[in-house]
C-alpha atoms as a PDB file:
ATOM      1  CA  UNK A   1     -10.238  46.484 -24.921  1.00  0.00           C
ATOM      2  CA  UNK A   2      -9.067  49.774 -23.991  1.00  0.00           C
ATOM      3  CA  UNK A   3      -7.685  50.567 -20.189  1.00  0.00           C
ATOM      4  CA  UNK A   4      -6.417  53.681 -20.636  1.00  0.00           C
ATOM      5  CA  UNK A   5      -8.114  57.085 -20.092  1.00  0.00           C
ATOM      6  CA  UNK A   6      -8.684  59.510 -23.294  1.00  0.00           C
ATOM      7  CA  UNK A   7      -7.901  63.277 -22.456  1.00  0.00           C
ATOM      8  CA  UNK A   8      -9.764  64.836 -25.947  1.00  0.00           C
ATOM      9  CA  UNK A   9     -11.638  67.429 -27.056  1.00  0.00           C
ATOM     10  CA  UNK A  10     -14.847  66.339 -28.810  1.00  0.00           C
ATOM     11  CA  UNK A  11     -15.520  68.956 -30.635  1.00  0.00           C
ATOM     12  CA  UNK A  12     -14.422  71.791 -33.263  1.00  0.00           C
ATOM     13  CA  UNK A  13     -15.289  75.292 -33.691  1.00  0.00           C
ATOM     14  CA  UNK A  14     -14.811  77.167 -30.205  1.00  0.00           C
ATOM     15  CA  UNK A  15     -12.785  80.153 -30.417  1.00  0.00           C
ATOM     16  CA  UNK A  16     -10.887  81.631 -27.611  1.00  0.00           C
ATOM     17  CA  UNK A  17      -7.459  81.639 -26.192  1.00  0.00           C
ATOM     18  CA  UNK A  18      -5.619  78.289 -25.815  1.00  0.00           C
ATOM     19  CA  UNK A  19      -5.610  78.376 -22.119  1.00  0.00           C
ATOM     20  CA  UNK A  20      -9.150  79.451 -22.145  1.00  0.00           C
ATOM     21  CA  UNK A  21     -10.363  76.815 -24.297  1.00  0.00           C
ATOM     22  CA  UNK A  22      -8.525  73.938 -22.569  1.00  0.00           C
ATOM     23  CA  UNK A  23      -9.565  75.209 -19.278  1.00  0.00           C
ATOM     24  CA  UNK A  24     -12.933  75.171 -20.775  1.00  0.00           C
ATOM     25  CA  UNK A  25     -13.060  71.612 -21.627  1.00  0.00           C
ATOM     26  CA  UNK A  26     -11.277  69.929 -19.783  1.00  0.00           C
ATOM     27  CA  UNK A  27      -7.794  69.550 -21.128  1.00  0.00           C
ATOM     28  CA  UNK A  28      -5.289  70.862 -18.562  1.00  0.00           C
ATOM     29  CA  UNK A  29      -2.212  69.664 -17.187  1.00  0.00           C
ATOM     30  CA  UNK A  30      -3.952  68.501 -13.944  1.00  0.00           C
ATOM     31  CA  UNK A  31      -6.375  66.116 -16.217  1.00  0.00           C
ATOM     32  CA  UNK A  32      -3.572  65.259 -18.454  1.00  0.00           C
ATOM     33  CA  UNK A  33      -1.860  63.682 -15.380  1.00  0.00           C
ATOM     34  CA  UNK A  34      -4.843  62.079 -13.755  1.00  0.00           C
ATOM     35  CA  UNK A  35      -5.636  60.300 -16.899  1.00  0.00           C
ATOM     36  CA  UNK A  36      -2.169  59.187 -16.979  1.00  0.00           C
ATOM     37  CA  UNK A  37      -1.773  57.554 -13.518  1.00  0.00           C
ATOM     38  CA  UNK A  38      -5.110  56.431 -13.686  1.00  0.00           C
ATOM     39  CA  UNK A  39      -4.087  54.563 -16.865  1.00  0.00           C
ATOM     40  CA  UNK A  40      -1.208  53.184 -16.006  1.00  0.00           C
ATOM     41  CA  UNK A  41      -2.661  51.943 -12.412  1.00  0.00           C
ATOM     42  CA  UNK A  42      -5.510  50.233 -14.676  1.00  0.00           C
ATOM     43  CA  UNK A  43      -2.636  48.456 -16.661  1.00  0.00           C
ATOM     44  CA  UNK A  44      -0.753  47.397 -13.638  1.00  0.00           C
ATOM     45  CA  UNK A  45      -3.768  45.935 -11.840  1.00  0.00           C
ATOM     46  CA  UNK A  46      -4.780  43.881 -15.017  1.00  0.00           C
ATOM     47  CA  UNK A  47      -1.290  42.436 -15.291  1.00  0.00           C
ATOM     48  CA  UNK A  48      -0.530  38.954 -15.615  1.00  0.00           C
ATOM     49  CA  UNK A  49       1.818  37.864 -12.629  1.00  0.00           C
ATOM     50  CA  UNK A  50       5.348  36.960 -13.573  1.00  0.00           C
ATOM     51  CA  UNK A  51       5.845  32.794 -12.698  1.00  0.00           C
END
């Protein structure tokens, strides 16, 4: 079971600059750290707690 959040591209063949393509689809720093914290909140909450 997965918790965490996937920051991808799904697909191949666009041509542009970097910052134009990730921009495009989604792959910026902002979404990079969203994904992140959202993952790692996910992970927390579905902790067992420590006896």
């Amino acid at each position: 079971m997965t918790r965490g959040r996937i920051v991808s591209i799904e697909g191949y063949g666009a041509s542009g600059s970097a910052a134009a393509l990730y921009a495009r689809f989604g792959l910026t720093r902002e979404a990079v750290v969203t994904a992140a914290r959202e993952s790692l909140r996910s992970v927390r909450e579905n902790l067992p707690l420590p006896r």
